[in-house]
PDB file of N, CA and C in Angstrom:
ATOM      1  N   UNK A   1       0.820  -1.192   0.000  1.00  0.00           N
ATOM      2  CA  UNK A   1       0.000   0.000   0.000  1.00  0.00           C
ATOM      3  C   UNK A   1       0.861   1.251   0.000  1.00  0.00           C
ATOM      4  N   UNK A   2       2.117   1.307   1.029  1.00  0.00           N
ATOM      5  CA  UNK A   2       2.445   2.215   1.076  1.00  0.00           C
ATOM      6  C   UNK A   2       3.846   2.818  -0.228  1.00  0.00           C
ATOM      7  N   UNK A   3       3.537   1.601  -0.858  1.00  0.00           N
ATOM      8  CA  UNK A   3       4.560   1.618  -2.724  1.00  0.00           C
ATOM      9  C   UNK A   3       3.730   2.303  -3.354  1.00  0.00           C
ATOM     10  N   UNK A   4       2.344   1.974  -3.465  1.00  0.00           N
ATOM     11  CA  UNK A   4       1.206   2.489  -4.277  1.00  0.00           C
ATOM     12  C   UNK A   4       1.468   3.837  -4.273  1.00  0.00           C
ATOM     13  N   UNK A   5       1.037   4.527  -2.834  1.00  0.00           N
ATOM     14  CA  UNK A   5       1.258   6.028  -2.423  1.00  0.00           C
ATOM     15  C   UNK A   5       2.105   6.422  -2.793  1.00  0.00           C
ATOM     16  N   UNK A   6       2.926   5.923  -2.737  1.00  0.00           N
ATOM     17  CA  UNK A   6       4.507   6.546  -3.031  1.00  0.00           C
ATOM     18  C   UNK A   6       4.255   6.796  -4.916  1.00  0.00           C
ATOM     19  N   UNK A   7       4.281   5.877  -5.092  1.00  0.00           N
ATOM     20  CA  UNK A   7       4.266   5.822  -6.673  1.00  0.00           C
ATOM     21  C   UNK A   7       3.651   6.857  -7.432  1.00  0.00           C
ATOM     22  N   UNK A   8       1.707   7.321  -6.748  1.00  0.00           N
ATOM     23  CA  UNK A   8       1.485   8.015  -7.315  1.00  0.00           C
ATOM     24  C   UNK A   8       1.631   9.314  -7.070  1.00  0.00           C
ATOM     25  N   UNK A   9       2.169   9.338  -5.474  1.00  0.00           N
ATOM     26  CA  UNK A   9       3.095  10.919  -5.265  1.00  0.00           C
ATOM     27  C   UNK A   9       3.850  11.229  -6.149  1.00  0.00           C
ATOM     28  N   UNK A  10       4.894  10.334  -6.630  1.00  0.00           N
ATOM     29  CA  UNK A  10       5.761  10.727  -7.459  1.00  0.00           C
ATOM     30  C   UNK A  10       5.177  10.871  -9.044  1.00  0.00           C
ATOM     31  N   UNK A  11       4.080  10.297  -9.302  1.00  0.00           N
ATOM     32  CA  UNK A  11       3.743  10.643 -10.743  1.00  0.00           C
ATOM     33  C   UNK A  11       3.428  12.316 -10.657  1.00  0.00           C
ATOM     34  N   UNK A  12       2.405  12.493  -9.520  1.00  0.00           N
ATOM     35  CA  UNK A  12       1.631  13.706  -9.539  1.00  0.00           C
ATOM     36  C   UNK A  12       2.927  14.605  -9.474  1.00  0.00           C
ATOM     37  N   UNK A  13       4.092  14.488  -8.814  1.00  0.00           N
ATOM     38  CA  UNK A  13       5.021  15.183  -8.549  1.00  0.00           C
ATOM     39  C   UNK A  13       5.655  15.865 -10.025  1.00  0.00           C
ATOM     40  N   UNK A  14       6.236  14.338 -10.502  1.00  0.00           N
ATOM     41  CA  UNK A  14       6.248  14.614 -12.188  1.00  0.00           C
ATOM     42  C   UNK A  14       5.320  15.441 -12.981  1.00  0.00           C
ATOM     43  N   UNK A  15       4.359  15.279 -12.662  1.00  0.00           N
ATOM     44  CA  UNK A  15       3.166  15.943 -13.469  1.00  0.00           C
ATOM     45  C   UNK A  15       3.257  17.229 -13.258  1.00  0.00           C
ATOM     46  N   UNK A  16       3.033  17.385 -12.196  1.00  0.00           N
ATOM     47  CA  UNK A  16       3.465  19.253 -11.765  1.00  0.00           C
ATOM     48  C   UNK A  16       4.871  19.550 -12.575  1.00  0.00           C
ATOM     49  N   UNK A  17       5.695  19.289 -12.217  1.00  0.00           N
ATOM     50  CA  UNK A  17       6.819  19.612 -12.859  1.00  0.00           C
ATOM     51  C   UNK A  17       7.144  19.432 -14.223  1.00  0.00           C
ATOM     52  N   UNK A  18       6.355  18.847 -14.996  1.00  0.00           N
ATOM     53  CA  UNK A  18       6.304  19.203 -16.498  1.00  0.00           C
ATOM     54  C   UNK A  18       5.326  20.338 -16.729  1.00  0.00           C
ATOM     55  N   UNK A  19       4.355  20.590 -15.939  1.00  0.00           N
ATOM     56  CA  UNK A  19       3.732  21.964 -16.097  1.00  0.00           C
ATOM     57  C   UNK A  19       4.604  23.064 -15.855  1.00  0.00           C
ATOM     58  N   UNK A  20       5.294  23.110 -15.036  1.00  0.00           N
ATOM     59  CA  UNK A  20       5.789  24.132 -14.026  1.00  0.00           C
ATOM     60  C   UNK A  20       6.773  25.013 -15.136  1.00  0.00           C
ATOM     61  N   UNK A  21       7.841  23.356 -15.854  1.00  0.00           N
ATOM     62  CA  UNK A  21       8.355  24.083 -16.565  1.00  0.00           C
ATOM     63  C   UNK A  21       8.049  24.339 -18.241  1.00  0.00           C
ATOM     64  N   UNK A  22       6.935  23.625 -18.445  1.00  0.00           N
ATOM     65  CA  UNK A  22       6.405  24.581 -19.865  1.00  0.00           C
ATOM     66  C   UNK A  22       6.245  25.891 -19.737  1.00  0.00           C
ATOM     67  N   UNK A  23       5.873  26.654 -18.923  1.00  0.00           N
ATOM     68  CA  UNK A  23       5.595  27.567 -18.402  1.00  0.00           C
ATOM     69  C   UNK A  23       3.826  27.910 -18.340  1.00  0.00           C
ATOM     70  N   UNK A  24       2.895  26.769 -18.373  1.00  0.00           N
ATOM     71  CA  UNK A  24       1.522  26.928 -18.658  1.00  0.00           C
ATOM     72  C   UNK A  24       0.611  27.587 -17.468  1.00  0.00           C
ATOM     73  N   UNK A  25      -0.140  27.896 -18.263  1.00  0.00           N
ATOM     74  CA  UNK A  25      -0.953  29.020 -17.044  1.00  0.00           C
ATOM     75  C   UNK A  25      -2.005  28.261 -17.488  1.00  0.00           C
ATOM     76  N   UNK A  26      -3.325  29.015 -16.536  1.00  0.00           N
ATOM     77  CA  UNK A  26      -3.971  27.948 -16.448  1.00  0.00           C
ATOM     78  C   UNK A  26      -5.392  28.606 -17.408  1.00  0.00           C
ATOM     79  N   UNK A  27      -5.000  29.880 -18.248  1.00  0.00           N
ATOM     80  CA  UNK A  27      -5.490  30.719 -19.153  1.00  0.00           C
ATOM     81  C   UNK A  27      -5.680  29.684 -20.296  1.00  0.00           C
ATOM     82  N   UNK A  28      -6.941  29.259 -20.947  1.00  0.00           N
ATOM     83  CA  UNK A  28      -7.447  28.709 -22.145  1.00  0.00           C
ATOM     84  C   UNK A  28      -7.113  29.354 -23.292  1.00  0.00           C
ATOM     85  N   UNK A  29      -6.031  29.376 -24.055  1.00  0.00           N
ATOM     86  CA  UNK A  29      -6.492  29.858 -25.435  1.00  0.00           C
ATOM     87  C   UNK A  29      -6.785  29.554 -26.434  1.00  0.00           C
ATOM     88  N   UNK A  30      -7.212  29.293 -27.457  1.00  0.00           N
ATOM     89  CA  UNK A  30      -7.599  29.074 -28.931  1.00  0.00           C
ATOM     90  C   UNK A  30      -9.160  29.141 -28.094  1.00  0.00           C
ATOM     91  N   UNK A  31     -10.251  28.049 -29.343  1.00  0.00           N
ATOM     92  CA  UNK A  31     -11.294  28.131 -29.561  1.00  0.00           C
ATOM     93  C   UNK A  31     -11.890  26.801 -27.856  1.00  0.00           C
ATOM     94  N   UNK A  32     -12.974  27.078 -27.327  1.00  0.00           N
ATOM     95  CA  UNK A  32     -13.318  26.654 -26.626  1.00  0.00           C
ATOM     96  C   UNK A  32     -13.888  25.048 -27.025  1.00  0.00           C
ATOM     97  N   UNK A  33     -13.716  23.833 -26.673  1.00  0.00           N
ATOM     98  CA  UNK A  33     -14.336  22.482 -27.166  1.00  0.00           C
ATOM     99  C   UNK A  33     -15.735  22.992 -27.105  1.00  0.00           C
ATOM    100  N   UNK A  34     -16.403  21.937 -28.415  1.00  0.00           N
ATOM    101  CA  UNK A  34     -17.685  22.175 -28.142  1.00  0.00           C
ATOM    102  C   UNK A  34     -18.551  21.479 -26.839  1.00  0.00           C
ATOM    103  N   UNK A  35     -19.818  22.217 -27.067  1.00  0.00           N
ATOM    104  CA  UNK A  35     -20.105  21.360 -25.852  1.00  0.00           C
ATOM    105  C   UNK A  35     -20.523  20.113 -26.309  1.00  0.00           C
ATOM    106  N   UNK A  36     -20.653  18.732 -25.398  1.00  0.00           N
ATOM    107  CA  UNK A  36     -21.647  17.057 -26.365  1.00  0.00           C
ATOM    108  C   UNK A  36     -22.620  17.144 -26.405  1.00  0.00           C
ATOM    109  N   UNK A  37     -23.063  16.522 -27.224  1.00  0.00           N
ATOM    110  CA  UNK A  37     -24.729  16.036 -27.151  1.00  0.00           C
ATOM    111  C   UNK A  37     -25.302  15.079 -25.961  1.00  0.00           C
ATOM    112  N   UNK A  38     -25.964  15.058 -25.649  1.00  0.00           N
ATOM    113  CA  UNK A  38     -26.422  14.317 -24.019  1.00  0.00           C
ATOM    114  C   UNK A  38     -26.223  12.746 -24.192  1.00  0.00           C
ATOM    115  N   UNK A  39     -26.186  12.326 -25.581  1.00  0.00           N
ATOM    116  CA  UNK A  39     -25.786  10.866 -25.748  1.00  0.00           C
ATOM    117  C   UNK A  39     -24.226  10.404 -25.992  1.00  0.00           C
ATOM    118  N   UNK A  40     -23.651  11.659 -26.614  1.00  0.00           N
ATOM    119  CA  UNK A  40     -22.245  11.218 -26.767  1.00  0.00           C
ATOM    120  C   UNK A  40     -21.411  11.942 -25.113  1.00  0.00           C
ATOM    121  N   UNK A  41     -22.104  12.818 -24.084  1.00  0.00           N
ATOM    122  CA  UNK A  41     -22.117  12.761 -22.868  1.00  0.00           C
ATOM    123  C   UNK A  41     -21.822  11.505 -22.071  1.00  0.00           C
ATOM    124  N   UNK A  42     -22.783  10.931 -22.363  1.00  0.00           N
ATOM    125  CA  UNK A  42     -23.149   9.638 -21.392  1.00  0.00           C
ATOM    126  C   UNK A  42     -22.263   8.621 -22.067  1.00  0.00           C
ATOM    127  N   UNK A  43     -22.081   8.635 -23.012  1.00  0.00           N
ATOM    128  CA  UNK A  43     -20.714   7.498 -23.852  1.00  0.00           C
ATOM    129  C   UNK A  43     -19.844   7.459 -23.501  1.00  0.00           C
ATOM    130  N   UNK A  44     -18.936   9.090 -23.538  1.00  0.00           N
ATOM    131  CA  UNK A  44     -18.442   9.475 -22.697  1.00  0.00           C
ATOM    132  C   UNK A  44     -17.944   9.035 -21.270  1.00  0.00           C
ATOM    133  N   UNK A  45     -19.171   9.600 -20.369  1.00  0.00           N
ATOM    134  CA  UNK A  45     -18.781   9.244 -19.201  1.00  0.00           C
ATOM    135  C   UNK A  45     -18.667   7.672 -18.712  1.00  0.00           C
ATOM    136  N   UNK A  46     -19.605   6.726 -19.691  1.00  0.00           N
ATOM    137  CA  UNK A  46     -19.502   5.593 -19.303  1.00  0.00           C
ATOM    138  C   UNK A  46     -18.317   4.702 -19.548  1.00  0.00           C
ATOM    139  N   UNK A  47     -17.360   5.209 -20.538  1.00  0.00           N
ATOM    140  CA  UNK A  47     -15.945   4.947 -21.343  1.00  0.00           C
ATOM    141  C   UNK A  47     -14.876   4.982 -20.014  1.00  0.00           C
ATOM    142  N   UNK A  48     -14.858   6.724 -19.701  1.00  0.00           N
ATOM    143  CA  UNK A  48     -14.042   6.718 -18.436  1.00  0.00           C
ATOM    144  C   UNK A  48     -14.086   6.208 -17.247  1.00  0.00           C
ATOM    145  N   UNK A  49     -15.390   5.403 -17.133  1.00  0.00           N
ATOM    146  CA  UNK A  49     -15.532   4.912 -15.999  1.00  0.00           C
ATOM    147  C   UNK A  49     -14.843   3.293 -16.107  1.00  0.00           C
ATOM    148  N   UNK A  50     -14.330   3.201 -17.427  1.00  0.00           N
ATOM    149  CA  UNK A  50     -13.800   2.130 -17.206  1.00  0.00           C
ATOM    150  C   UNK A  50     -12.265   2.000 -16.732  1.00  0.00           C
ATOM    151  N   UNK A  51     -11.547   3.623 -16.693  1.00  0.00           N
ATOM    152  CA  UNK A  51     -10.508   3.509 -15.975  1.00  0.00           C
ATOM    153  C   UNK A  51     -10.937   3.472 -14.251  1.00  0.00           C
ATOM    154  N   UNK A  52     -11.358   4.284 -14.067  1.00  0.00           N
ATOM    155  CA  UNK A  52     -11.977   4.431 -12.502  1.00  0.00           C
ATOM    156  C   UNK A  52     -13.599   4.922 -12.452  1.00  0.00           C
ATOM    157  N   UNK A  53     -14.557   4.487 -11.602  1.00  0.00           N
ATOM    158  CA  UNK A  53     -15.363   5.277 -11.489  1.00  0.00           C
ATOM    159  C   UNK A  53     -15.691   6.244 -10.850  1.00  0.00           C
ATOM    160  N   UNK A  54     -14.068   6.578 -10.271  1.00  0.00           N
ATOM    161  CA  UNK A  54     -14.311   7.883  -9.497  1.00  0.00           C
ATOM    162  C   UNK A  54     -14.192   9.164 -10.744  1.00  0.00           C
ATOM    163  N   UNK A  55     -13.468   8.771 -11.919  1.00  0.00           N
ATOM    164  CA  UNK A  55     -13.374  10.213 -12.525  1.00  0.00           C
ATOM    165  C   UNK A  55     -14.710  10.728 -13.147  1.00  0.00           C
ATOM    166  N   UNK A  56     -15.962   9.619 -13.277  1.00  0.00           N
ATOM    167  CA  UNK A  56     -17.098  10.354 -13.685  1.00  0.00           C
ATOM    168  C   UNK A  56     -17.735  10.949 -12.892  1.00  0.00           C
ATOM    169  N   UNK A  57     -17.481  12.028 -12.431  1.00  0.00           N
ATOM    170  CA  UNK A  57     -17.893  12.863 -11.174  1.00  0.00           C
ATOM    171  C   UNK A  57     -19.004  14.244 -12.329  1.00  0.00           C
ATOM    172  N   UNK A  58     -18.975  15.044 -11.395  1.00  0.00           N
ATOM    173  CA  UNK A  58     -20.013  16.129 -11.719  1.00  0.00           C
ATOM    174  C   UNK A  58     -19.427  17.063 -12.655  1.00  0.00           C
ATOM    175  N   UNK A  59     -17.769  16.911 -12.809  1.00  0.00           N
ATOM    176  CA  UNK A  59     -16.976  17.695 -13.465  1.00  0.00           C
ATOM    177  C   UNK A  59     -16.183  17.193 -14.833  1.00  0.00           C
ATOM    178  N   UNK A  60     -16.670  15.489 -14.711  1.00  0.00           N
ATOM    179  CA  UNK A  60     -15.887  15.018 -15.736  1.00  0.00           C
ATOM    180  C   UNK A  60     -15.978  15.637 -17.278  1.00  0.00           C
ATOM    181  N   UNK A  61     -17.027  15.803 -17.786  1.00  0.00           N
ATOM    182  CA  UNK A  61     -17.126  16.662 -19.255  1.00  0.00           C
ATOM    183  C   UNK A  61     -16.236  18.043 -19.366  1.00  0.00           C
ATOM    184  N   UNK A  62     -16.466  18.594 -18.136  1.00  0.00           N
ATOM    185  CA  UNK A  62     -16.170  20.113 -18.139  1.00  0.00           C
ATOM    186  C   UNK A  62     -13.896  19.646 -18.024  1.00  0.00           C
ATOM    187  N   UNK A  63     -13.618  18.559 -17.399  1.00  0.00           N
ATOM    188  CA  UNK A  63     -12.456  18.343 -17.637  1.00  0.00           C
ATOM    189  C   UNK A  63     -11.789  18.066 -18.962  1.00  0.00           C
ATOM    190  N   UNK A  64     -12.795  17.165 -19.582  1.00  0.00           N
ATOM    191  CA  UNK A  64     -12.716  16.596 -20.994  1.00  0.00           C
ATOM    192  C   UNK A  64     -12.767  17.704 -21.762  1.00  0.00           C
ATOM    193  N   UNK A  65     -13.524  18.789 -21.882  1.00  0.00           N
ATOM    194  CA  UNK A  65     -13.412  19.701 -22.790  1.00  0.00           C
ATOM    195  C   UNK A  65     -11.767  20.290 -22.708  1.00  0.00           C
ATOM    196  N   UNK A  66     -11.853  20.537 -20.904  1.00  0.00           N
ATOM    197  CA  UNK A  66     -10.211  20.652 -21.000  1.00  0.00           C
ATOM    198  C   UNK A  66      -9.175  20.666 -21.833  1.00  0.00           C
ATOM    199  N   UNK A  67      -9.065  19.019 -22.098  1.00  0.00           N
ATOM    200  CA  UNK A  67      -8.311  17.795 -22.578  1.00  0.00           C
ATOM    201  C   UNK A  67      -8.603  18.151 -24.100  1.00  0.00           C
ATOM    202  N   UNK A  68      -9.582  18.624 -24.536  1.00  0.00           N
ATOM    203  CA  UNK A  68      -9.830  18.447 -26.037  1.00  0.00           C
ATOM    204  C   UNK A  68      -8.872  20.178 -26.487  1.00  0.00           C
ATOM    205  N   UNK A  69      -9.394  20.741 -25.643  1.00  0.00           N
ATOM    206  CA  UNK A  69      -8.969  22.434 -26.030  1.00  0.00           C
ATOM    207  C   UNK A  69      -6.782  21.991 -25.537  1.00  0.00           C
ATOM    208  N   UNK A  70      -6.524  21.550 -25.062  1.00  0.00           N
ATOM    209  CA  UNK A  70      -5.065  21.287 -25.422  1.00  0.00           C
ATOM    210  C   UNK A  70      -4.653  20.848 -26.326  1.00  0.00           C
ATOM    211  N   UNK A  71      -5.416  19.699 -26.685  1.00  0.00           N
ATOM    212  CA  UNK A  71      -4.973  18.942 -28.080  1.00  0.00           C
ATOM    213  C   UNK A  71      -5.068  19.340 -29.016  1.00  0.00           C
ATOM    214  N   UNK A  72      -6.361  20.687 -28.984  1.00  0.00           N
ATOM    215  CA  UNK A  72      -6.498  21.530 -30.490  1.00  0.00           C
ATOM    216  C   UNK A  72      -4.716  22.574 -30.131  1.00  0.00           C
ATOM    217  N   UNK A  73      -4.803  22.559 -29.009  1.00  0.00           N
ATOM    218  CA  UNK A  73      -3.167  23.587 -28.784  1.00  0.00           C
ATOM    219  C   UNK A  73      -1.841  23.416 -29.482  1.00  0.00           C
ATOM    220  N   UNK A  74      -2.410  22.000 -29.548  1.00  0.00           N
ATOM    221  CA  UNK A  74      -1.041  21.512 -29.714  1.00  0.00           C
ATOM    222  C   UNK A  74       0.115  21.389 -28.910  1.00  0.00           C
ATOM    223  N   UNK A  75      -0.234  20.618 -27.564  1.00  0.00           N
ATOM    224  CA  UNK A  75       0.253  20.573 -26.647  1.00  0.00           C
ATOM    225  C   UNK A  75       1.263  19.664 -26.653  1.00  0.00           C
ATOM    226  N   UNK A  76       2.711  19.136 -26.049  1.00  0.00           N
ATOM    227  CA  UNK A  76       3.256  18.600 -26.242  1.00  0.00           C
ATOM    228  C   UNK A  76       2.903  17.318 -25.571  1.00  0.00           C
ATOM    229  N   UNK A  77       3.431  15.908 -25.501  1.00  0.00           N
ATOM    230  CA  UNK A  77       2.804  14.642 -25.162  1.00  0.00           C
ATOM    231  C   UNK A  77       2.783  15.150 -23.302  1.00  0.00           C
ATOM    232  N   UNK A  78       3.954  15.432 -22.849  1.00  0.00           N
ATOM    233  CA  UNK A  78       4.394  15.674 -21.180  1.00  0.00           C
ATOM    234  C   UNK A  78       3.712  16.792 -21.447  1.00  0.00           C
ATOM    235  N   UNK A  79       3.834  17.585 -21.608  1.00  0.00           N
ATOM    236  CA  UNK A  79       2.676  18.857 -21.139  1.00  0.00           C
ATOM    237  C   UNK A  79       1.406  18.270 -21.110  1.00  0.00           C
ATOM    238  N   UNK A  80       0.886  17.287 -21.801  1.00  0.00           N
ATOM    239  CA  UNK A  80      -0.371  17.065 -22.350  1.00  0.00           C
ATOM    240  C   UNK A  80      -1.057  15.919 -21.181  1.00  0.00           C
ATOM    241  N   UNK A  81      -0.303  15.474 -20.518  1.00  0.00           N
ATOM    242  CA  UNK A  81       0.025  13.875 -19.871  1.00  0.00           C
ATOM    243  C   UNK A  81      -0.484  14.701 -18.260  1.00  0.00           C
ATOM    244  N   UNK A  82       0.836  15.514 -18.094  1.00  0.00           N
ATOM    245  CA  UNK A  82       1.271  16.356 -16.918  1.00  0.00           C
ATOM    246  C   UNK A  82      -0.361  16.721 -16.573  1.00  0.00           C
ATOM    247  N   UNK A  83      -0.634  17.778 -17.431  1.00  0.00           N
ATOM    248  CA  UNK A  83      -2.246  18.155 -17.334  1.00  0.00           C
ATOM    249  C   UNK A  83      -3.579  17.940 -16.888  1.00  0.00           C
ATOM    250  N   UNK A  84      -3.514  16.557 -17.807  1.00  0.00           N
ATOM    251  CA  UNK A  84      -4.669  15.755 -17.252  1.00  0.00           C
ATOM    252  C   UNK A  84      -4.244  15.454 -15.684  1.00  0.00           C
ATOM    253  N   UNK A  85      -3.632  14.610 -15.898  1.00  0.00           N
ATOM    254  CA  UNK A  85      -2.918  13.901 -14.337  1.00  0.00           C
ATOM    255  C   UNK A  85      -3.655  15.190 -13.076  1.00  0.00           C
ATOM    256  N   UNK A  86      -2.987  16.260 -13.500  1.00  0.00           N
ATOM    257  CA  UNK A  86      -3.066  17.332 -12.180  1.00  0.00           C
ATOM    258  C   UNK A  86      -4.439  17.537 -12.557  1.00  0.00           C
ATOM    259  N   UNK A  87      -5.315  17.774 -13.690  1.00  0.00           N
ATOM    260  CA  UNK A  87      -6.836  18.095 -13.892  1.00  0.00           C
ATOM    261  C   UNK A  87      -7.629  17.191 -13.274  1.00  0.00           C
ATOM    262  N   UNK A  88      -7.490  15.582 -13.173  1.00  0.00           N
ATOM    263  CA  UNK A  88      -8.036  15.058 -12.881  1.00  0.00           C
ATOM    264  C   UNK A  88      -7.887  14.819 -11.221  1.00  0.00           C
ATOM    265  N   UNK A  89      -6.717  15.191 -10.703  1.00  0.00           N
ATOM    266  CA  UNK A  89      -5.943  14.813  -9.584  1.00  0.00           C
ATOM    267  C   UNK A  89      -7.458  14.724  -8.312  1.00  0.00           C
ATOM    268  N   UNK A  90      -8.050  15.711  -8.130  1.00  0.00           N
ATOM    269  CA  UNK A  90      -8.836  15.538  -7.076  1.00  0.00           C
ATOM    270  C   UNK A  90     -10.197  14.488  -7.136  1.00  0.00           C
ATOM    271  N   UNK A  91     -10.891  14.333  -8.558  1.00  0.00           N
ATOM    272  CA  UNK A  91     -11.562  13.158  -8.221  1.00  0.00           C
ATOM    273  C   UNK A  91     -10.488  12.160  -8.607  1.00  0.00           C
ATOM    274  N   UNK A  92      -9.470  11.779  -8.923  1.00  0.00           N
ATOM    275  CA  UNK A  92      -9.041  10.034  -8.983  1.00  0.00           C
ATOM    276  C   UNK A  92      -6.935  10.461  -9.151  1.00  0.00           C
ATOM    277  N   UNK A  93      -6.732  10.042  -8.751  1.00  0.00           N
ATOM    278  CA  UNK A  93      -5.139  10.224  -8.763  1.00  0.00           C
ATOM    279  C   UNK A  93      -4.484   9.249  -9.923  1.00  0.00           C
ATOM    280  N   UNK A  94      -4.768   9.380 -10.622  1.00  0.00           N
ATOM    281  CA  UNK A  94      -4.644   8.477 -11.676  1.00  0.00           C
ATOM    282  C   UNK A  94      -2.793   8.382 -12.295  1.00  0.00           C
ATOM    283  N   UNK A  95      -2.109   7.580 -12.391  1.00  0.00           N
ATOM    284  CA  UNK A  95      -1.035   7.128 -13.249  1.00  0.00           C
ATOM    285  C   UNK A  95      -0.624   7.471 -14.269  1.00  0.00           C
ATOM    286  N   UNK A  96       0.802   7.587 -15.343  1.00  0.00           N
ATOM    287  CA  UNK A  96       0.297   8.086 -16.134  1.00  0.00           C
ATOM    288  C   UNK A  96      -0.264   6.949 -17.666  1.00  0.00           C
ATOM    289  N   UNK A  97      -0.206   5.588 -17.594  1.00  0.00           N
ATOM    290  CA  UNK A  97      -0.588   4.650 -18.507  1.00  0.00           C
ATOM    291  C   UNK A  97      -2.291   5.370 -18.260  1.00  0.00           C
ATOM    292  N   UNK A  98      -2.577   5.474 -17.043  1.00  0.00           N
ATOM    293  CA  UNK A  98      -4.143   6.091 -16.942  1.00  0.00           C
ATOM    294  C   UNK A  98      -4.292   7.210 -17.911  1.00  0.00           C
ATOM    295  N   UNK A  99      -3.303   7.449 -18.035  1.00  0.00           N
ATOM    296  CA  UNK A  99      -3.622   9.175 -18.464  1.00  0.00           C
ATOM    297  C   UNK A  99      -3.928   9.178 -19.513  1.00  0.00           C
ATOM    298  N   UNK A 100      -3.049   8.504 -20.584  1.00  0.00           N
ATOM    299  CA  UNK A 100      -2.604   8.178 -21.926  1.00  0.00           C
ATOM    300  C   UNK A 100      -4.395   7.536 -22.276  1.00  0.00           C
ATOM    301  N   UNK A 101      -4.669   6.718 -21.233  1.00  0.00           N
ATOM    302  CA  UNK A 101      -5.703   5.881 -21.910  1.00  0.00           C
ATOM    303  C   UNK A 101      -6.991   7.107 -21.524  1.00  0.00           C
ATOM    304  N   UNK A 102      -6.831   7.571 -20.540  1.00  0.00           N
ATOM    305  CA  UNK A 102      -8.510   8.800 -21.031  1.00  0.00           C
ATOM    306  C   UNK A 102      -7.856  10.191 -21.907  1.00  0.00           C
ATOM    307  N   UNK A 103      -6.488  10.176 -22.129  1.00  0.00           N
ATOM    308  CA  UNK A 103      -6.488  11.146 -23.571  1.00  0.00           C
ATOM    309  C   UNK A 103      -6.728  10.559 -25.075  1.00  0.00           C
ATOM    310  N   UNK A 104      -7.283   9.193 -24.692  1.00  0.00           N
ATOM    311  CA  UNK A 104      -7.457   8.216 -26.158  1.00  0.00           C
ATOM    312  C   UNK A 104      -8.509   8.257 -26.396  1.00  0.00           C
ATOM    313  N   UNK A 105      -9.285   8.105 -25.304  1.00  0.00           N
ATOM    314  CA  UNK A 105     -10.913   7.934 -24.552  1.00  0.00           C
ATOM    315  C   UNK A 105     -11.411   9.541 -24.895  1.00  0.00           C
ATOM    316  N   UNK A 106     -11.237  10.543 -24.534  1.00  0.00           N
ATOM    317  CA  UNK A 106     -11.498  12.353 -24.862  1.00  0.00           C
ATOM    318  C   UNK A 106     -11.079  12.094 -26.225  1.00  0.00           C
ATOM    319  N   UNK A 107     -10.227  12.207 -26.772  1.00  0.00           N
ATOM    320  CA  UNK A 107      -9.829  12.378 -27.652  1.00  0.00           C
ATOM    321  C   UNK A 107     -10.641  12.446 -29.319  1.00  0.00           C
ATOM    322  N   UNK A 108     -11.351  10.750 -29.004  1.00  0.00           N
ATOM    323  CA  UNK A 108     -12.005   9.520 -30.016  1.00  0.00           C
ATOM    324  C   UNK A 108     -13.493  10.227 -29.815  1.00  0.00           C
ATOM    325  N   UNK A 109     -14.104  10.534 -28.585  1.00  0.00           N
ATOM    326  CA  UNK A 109     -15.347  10.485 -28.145  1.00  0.00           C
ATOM    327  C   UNK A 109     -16.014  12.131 -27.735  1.00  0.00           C
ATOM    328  N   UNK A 110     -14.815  12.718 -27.382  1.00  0.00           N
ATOM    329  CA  UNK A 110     -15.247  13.987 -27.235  1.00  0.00           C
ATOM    330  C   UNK A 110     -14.955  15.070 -27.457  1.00  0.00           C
ATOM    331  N   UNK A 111     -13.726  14.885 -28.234  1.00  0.00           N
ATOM    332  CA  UNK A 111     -13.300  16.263 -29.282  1.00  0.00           C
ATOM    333  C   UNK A 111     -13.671  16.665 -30.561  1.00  0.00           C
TER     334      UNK A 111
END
């Protein structure tokens, strides 16, 4: 248990620190994701729940749009990784193989 903790301290740790030094703020720019349709919503949320079902929380779309408005950025893979990780950090502390797999999951389904 206490490897686990450790492990994902140190991802989140990583994660911050590829933000820190892109220099990213937490200012949106380009064009805003659209919003989903209430069925590709629920596709959506039911997709990510197959990494955890803690990340389909009350905020998960509004994160995903997140995730979509970087990728239109053109964000780099560690900037892009880093991001989610810390976006998602308070509902689910997720890894970063986690990460990779709901930027595949946003990506396919909700950008």
């Amino acid at each position: 248990m206490a490897g686990g903790l450790a492990h994902r301290v140190s991802t989140i740790v990583a994660a911050l620190l590829l933000v820190l030094a892109s220099g990213c703020t937490s200012q949106i720019e380009g064009h805003p994701a659209p919003q989903p349709k209430a069925e590709q919503e629920r596709a959506y949320r039911a997709a990510i729940r197959s990494i955890s079902p803690a990340l389909d929380d009350e905020r998960a779309v509004e994160r995903g749009r997140a995730t979509c408005e970087d990728l239109q950025m053109g964000r780099t893979r560690g900037l892009l990784l880093g991001s989610v990780i810390l976006r998602h950090f308070e509902a689910y502390p997720m890894n970063v193989p986690e990460a990779q797999e709901l930027i595949r999951i946003t990506r396919r389904m909700l950008c």
